[in-house]
Protein backbone atom coordinates (compact mmCIF):
# COMPACT_ATOMS: atom_id res chain seq x y z
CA UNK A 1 -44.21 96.93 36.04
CA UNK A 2 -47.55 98.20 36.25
CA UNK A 3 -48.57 96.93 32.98
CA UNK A 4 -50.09 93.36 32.44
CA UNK A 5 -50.87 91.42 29.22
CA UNK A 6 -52.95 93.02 26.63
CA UNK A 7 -52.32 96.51 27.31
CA UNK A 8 -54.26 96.41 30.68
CA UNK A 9 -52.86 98.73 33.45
CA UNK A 10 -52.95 97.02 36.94
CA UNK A 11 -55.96 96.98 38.90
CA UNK A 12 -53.76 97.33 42.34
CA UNK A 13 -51.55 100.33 40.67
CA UNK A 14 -55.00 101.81 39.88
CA UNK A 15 -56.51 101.65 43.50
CA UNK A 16 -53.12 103.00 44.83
CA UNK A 17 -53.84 106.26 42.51
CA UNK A 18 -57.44 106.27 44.09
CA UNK A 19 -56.33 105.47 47.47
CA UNK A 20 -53.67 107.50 48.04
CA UNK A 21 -53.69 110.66 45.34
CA UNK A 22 -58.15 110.51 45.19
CA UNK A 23 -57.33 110.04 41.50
CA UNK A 24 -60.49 109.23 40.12
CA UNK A 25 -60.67 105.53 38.44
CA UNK A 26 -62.76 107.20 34.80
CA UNK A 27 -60.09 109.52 34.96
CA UNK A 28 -57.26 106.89 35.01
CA UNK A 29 -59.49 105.11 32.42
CA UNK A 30 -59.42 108.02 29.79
CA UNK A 31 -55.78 108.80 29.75
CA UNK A 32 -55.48 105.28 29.87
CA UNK A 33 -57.39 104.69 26.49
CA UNK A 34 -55.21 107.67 25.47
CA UNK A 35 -52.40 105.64 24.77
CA UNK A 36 -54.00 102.50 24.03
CA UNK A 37 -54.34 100.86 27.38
CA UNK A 38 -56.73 99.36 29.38
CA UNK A 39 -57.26 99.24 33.69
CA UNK A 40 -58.17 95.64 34.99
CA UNK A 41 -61.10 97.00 36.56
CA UNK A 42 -61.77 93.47 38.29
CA UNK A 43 -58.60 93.94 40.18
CA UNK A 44 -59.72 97.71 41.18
CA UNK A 45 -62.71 96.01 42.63
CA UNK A 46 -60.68 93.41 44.65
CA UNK A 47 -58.36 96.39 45.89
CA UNK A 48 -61.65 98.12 46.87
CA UNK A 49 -63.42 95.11 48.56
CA UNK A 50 -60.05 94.89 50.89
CA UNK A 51 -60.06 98.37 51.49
CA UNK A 52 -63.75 98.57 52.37
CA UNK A 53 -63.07 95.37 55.09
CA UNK A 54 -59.93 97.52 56.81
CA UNK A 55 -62.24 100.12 57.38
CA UNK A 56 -64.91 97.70 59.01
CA UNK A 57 -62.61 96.37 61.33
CA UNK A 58 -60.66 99.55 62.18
CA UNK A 59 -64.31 101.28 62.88
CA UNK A 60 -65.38 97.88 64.95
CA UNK A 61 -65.73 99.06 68.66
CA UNK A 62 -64.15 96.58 71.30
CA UNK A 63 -66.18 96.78 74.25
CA UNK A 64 -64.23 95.22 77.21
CA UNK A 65 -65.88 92.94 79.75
CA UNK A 66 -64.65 94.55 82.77
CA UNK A 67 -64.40 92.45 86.23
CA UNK A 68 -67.57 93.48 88.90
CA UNK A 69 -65.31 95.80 90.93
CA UNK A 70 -63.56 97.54 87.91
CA UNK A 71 -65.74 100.85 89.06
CA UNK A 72 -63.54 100.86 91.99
CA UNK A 73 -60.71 100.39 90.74
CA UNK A 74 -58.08 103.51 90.11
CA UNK A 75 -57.79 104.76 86.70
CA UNK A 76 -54.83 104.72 85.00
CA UNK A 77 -51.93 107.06 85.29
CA UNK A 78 -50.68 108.36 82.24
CA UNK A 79 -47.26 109.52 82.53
CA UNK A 80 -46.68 109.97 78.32
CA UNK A 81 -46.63 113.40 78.20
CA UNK A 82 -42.94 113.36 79.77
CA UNK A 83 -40.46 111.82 76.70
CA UNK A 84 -38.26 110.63 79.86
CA UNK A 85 -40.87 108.01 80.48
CA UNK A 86 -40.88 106.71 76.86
CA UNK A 87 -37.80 103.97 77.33
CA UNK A 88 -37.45 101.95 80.17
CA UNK A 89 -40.10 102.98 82.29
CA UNK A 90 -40.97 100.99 85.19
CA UNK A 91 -44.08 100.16 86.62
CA UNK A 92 -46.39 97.40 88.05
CA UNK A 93 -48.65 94.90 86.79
CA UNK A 94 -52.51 95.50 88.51
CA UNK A 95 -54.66 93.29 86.25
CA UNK A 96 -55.36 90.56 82.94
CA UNK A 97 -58.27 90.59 81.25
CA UNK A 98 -58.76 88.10 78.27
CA UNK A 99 -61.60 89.11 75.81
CA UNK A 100 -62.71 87.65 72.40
CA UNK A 101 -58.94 85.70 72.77
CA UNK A 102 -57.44 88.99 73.22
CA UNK A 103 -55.04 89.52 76.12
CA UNK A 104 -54.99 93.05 78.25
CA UNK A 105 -52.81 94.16 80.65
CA UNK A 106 -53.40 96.80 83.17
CA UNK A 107 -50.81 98.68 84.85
CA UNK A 108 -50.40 100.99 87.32
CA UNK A 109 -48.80 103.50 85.42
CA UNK A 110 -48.48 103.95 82.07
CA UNK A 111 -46.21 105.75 79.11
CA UNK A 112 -48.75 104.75 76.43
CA UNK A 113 -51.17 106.57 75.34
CA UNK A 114 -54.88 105.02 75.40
CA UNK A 115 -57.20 105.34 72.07
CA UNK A 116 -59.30 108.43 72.66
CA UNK A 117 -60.78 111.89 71.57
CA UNK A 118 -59.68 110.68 67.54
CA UNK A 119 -56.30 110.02 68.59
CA UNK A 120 -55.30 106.33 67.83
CA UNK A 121 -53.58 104.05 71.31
CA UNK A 122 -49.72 103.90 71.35
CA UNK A 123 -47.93 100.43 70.88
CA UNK A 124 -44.59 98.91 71.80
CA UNK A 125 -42.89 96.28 74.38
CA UNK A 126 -43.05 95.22 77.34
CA UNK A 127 -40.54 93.30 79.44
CA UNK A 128 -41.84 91.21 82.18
CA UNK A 129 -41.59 87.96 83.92
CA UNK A 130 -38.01 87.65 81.63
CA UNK A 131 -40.18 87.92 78.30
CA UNK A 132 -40.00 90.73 75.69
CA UNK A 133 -43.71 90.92 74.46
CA UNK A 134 -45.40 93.69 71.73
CA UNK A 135 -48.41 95.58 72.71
CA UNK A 136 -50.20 95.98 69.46
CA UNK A 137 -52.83 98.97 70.89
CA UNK A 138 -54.02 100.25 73.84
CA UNK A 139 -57.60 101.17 75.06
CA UNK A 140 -59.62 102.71 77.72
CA UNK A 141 -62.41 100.91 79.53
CA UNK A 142 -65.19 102.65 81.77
CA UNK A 143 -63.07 103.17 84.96
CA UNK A 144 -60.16 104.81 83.21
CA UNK A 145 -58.10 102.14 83.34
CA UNK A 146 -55.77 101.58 79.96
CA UNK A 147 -55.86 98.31 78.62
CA UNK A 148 -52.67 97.04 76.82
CA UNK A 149 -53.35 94.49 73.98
CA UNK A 150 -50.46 91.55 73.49
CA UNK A 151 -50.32 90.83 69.96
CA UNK A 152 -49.40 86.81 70.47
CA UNK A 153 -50.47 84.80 73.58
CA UNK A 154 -47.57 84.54 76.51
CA UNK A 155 -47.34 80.80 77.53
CA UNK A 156 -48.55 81.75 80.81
CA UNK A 157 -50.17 85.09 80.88
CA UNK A 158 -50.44 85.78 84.36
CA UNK A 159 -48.70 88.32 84.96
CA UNK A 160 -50.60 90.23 87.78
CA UNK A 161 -48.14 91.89 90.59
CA UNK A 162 -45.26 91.40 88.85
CA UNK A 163 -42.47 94.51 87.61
CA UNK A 164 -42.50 95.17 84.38
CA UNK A 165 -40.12 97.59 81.91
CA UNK A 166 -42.53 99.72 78.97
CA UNK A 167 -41.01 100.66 75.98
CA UNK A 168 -43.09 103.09 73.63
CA UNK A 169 -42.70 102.83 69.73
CA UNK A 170 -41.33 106.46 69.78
CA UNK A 171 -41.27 106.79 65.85
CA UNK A 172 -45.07 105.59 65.93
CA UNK A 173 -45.71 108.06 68.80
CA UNK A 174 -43.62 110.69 66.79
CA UNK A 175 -45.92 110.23 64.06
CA UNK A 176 -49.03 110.36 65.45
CA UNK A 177 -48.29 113.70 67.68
CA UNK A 178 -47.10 114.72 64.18
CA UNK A 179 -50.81 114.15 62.87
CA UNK A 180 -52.55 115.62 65.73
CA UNK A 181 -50.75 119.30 66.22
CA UNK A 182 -51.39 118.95 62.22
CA UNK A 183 -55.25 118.39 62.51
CA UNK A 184 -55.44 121.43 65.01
CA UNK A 185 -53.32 123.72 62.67
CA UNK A 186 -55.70 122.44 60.05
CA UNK A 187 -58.75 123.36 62.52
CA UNK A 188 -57.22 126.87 62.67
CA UNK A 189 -56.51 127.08 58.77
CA UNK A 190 -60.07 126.27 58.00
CA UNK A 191 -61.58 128.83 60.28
CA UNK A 192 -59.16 131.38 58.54
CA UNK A 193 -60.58 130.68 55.15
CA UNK A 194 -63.93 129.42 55.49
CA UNK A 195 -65.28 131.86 58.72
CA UNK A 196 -66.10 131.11 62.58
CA UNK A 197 -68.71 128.90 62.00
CA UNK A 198 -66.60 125.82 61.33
CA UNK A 199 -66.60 123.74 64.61
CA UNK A 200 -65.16 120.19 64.67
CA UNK A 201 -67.67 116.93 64.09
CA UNK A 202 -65.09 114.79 64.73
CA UNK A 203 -61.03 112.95 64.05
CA UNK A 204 -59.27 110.05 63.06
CA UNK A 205 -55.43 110.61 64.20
CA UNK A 206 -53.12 108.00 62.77
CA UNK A 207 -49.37 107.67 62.57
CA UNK A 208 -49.64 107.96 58.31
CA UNK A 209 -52.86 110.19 58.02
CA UNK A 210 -55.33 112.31 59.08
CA UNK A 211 -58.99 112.45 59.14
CA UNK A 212 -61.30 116.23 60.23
CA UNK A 213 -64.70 116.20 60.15
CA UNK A 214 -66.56 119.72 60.27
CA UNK A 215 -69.51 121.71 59.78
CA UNK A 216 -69.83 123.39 56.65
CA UNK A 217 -72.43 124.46 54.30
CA UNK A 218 -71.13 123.40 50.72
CA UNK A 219 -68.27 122.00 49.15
CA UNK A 220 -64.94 123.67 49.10
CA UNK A 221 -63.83 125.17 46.21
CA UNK A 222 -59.94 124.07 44.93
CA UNK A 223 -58.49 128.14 45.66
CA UNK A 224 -59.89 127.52 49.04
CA UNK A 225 -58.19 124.02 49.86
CA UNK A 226 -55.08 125.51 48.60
CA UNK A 227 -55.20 128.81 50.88
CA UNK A 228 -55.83 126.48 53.44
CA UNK A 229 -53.23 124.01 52.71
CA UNK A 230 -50.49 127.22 51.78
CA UNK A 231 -51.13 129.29 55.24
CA UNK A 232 -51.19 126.01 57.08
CA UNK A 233 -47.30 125.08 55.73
CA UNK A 234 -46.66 129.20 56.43
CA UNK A 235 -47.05 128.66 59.63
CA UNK A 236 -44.99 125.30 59.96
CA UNK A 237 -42.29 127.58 59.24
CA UNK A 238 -42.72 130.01 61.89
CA UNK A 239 -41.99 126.88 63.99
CA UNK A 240 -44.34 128.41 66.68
CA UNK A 241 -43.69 126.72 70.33
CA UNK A 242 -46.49 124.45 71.96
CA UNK A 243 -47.55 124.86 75.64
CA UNK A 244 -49.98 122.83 77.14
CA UNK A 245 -50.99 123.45 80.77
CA UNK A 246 -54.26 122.82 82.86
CA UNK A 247 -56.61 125.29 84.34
CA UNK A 248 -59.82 124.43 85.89
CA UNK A 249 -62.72 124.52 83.15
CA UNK A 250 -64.66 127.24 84.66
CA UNK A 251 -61.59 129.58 83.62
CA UNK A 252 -60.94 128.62 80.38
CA UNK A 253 -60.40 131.47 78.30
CA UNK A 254 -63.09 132.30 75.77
CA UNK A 255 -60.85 132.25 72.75
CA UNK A 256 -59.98 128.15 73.25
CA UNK A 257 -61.72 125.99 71.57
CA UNK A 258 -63.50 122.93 72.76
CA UNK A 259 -63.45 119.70 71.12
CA UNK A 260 -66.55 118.02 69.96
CA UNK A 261 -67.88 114.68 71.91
CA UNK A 262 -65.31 115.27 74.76
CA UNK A 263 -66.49 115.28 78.12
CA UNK A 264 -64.77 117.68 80.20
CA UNK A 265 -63.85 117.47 84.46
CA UNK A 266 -63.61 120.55 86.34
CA UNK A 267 -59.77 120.63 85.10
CA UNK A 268 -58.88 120.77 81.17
CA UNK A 269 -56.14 120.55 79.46
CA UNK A 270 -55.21 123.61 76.88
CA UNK A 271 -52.57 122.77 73.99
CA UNK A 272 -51.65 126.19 72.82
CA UNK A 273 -49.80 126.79 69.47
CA UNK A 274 -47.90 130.18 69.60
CA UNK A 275 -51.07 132.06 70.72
CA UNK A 276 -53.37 131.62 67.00
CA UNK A 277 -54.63 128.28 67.83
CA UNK A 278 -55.92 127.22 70.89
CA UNK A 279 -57.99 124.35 72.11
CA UNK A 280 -59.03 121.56 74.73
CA UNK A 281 -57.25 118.69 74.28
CA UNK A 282 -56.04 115.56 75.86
CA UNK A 283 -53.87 114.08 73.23
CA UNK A 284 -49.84 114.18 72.58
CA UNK A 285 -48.29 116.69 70.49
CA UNK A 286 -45.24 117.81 69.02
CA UNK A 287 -43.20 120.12 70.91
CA UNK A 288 -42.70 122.74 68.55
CA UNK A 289 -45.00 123.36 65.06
CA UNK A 290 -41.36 122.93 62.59
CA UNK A 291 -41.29 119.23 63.64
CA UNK A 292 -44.29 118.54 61.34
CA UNK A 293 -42.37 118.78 58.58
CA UNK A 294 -45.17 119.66 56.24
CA UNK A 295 -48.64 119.06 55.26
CA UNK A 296 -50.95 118.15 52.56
CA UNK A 297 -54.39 117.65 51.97
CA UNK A 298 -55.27 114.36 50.30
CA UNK A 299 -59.22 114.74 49.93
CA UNK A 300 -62.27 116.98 51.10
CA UNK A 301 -65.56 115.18 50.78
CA UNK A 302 -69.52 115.31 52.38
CA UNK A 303 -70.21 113.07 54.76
CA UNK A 304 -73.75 113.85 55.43
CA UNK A 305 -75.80 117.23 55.23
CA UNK A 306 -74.02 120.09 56.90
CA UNK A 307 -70.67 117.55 57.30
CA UNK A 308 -67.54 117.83 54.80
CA UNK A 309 -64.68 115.63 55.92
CA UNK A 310 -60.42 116.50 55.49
CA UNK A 311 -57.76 114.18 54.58
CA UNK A 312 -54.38 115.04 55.16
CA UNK A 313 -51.11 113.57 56.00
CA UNK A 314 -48.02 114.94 57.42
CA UNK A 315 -44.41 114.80 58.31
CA UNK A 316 -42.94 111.90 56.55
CA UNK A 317 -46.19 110.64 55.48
CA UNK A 318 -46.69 113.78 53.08
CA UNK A 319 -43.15 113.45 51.97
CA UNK A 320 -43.89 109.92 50.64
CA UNK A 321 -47.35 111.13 49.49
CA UNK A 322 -45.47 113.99 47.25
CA UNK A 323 -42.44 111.54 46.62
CA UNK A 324 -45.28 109.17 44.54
CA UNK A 325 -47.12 112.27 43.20
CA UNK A 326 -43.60 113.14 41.23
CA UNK A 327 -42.37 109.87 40.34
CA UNK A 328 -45.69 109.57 38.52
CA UNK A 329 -45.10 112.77 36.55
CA UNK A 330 -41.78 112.05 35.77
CA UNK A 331 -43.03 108.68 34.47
CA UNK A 332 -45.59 110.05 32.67
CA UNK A 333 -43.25 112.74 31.15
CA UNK A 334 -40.87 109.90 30.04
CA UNK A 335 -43.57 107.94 28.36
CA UNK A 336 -44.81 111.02 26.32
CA UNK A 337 -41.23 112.92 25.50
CA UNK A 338 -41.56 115.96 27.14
CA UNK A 339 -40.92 117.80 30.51
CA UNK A 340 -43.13 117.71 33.41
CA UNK A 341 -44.12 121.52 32.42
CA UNK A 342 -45.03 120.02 29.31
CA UNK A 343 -47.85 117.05 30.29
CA UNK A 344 -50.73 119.18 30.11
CA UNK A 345 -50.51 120.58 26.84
CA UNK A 346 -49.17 117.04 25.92
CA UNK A 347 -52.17 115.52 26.71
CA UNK A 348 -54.56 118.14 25.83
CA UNK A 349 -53.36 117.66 22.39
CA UNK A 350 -53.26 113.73 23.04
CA UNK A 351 -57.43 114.36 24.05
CA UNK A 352 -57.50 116.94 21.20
CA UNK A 353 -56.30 114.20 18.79
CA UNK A 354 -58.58 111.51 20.25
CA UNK A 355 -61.37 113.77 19.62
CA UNK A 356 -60.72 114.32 15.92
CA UNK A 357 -60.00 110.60 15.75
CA UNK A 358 -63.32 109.76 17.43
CA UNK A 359 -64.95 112.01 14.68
CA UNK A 360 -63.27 110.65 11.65
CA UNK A 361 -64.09 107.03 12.66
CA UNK A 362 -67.89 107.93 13.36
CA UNK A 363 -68.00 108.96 10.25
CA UNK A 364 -66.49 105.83 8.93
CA UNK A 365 -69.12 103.97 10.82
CA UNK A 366 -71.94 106.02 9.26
CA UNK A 367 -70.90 105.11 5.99
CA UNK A 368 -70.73 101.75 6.29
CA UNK A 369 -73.84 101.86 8.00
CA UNK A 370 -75.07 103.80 5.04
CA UNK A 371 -73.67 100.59 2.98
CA UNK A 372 -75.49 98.29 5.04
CA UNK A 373 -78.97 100.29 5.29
CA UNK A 374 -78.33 100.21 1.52
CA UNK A 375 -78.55 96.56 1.12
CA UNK A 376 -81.02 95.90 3.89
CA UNK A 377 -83.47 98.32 1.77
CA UNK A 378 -82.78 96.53 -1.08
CA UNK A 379 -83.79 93.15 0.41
CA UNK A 380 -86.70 93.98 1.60
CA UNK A 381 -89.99 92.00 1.51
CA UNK A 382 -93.32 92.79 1.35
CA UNK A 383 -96.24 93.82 3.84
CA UNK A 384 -98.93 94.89 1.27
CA UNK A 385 -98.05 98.47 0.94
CA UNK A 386 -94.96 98.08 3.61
CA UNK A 387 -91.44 97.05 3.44
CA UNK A 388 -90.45 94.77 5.69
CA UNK A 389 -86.85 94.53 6.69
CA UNK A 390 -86.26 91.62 8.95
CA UNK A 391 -81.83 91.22 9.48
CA UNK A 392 -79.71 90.19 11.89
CA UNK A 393 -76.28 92.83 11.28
CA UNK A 394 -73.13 92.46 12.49
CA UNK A 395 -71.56 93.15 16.14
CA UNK A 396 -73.31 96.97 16.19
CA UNK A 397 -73.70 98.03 19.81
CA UNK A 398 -77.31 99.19 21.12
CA UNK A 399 -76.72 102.85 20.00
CA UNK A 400 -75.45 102.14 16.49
CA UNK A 401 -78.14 99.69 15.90
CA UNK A 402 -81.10 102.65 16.63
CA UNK A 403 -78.85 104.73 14.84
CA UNK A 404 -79.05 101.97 11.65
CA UNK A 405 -82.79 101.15 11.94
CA UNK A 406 -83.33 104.60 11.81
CA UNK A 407 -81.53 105.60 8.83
CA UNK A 408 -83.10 102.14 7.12
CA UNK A 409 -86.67 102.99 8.46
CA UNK A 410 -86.54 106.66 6.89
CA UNK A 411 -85.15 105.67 3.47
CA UNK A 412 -87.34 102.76 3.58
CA UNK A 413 -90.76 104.09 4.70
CA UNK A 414 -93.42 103.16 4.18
CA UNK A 415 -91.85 100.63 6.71
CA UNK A 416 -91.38 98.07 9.53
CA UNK A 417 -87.59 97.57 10.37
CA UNK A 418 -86.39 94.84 13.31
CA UNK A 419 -82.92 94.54 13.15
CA UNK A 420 -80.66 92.52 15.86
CA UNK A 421 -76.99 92.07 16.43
CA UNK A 422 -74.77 90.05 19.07
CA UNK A 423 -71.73 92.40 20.19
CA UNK A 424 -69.94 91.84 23.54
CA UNK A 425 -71.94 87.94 24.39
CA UNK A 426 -75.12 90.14 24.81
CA UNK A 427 -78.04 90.22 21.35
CA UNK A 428 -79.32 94.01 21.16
CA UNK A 429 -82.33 94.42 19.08
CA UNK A 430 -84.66 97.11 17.67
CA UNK A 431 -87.94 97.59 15.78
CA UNK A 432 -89.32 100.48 14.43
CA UNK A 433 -92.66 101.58 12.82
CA UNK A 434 -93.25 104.13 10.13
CA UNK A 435 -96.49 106.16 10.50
CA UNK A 436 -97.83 104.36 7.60
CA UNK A 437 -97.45 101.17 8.74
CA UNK A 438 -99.04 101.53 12.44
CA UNK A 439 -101.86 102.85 10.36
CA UNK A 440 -102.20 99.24 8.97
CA UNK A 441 -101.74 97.50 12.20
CA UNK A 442 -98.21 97.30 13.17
CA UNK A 443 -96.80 97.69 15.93
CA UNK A 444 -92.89 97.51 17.16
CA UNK A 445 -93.60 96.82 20.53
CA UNK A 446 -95.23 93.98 19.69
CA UNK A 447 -93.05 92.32 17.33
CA UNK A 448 -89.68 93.48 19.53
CA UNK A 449 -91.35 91.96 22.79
CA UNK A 450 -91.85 88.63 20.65
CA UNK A 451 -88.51 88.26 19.55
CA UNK A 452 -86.96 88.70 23.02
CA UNK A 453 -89.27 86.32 24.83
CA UNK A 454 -88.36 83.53 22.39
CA UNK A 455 -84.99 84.17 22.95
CA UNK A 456 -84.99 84.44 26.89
CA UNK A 457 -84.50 88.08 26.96
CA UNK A 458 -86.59 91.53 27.71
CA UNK A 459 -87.88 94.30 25.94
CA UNK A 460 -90.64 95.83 24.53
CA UNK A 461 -92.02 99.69 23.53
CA UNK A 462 -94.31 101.69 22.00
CA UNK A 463 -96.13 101.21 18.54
CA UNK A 464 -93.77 103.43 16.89
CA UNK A 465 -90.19 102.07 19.07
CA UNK A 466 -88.95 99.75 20.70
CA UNK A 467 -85.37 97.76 21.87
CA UNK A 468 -84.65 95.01 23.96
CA UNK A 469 -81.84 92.85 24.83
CA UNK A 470 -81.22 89.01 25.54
CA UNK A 471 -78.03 86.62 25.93
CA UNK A 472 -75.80 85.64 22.64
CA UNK A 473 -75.48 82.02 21.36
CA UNK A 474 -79.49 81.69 20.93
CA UNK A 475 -80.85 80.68 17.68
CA UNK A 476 -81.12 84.24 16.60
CA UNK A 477 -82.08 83.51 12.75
CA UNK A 478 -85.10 80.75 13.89
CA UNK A 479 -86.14 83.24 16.30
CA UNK A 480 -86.61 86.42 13.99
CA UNK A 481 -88.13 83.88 10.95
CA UNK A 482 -90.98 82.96 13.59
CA UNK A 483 -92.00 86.31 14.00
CA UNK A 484 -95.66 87.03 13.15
CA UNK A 485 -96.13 90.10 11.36
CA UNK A 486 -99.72 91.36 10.89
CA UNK A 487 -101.19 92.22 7.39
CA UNK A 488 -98.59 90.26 5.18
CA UNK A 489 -100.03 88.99 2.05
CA UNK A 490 -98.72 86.12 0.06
């Protein structure tokens, strides 16, 4: 189903092997061509261009016009951490606050978690006023306060002092603790392997993926993402318990690990994973390491100087991620008869093949190029002493055609060559000089320049070379039969 007319492998199917494996699009492109096939690369782009506006919006801070006395007012209590408060949990309505369309509510206590430190803001339902509505996200605003975003506009959306009943998405909440115990086991995992010096630069915790930012000199090498990725699955297994408990800051132990960009009070908050990995943090967790399920590393990329960046994805997400990963092999391995052990000798021998292939029809080329030079050669007119070969050839790319005018200008010399040829709705063109005929006045540059001004195009060169370029469908044969070569006798 991935395959559209003329051989051409989906642009969207493509972007998902980018997107989601960090399969490279030239590499989907060779093995493509391997068997014939094409990518719609104008699709990949489309794919790309969506991509590229999710990641504008989901980066787009939403600053929140708070009311006068919002400095006053009481932050939010966040009652989350307790799974009892997750269904059904009742509270008050303190506050509305409508920005850019956007409805918030503020309550006085609050299961959801608010976007913060890299972790992503809860969502779910609310009941209130005898109306079920979804909260799409929640946010903090300057006073601590944890704004609730409706997704759709209540008929009358003042709701202030009335009871309300919150209901957390608990699979969405699931996930994303999932994510964040698995970007501090990752934290640990990458200190194992790379040394002490790796500290944190930042986090993007989502309910399908995760995103660690950290200081390190040079790019990883593939033994050391897969030492990381192996010890950080180990200890999934050991199914280690997590504690988190809060001490005032000034006695926090020297072995936990602080958090880049946070701002800490005189009390903390340490989430402590069976003693190896320990760290300040304010986010929701899983209660014990073996309900991550697993984890795998997607990507590891620079950023900036100093700054390589981890994607990884967990729990269900990396089951889906390796659930793809296979069904592609096992597509792949049906296409090319042979076992999934078997695919990369398969298609070394496929390359191996292309390779010889490649050879035998360059060589092909050559000697119908050698067929062609022949009969240019014998065409050729007269400049006094040099031979002028003046030809439009057939569909010949720009590399072919230097590779013709060569051969023509060295069996040919004493010599002035300009050849041109439209290939792909674009007119390449090349002249070259022999030695002997600069000597009387020629020049390439000269004459190449000419011909691709009078046909709307560029290029130009030295004495000896030159090649330029200009749009197909011009009157290519009146264009190269006005050319004015120096020194040509009657």
């Amino acid at each position: 189903e991935n395959l559209q007319p003329k051989g051409k492998i989906s642009g969207s199917f493509a972007f998902k092997l980018y997107d989601t494996f960090g399969f490279p699009l030239d590499l989907t492109e060779l093995m493509a061509r391997e068997l014939d096939f094409s990518v719609n690369q104008e699709e990949f782009e489309k794919e790309m261009s969506v991509q590229r506006e999710r990641a504008r919006k989901a980066h787009k801070s939403v600053d929140i016009l708070v009311r006068k006395d919002s400095d006053a007012a009481d932050a939010t209590e966040f009652v989350g951490f307790n799974r009892e408060n997750h269904k059904n949990f009742r509270t008050s309505c303190l506050d509305c606050i409508t920005q850019e369309g956007v409805i918030y509510l503020i309550f006085e206590k609050s299961p959801f978690y608010a976007e913060m430190g890299g972790q992503i803001g809860d969502s779910g339902s609310l009941f209130i006023n005898n109306e079920t509505l979804t909260i799409s996200s929640v946010i903090k605003d300057s006073s601590g306060r944890f704004l609730h975003a409706l997704e759709s506009k209540p008929a009358n959306p003042n709701f202030t002092g009335q009871d309300s009943i919150l209901n957390l998405d608990q699979n969405r909440r699931q996930a994303i603790q999932r994510h964040h115990t698995a970007t501090h086991i990752l934290h640990w995992a990458l200190r194992e392997v790379l040394g002490g010096h790796i500290r944190q630069a930042g986090s993007l915790v989502q309910p399908d993926r995760l995103r660690f930012d950290f200081s390190h000199f040079e790019a990883m090498k593939q033994d050391q993402l897969k030492e990381i990725e192996r010890i950080s699955n180990e200890k999934l297994l050991l199914n280690d318990t997590l504690e988190a408990y809060e001490i005032p800051f000034s006695e926090k132990p020297d072995e936990v690990i602080a958090f880049f960009g946070d701002k800490y009070g005189e009390v903390v908050r340490v989430v402590n994973l069976g003693g190896w990995s320990q760290e300040l943090c304010g986010g929701t967790h899983v209660s014990s390491a073996g309900e991550i399920g697993s984890l795998r590393i997607i990507s590891e990329s620079a950023i900036s100087a100093g700054t390589r960046r981890i994607e990884a994805v967990a729990g269900l997400s990396a089951y889906q991620w390796a659930d793809e990963r296979i069904s592609i092999v096992q597509n792949l391995s049906r296409q090319l008869a042979c076992k999934p052990e078997e695919l990369r000798d398969r298609i070394n021998q496929m390359q191996n093949k292309g390779k010889e292939l490649d050879k035998k029809l360059r060589a092909f080329e050559q000697k119908g190029q050698a067929g062609i030079a022949e009969k240019l050669i014998e065409n050729a007119k007269k400049l006094g002493e040099i031979n002028l070969i003046n030809a439009i050839v057939p569909e010949l790319n720009p590399n072919d055609l230097r590779s013709l005018a060569a051969q023509v200008n060295k069996r040919a010399a004493p010599s002035v060559v300009l050849l041109a040829s439209e290939a792909n709705g674009k007119c390449g063109m090349v002249c070259i000089c022999s030695e002997e005929a600069i000597s009387a006045g020629h020049q390439a540059g000269k004459y190449l320049s000419e011909l691709a001004s009078s046909l709307g195009g560029k290029g130009g060169g030295k004495p000896d070379f030159a090649m330029g370029g200009a749009p197909a469908g011009k009157k290519l044969n009146e264009a190269l039969a006005s050319i004015s070569f120096s020194s040509m006798e009657a």
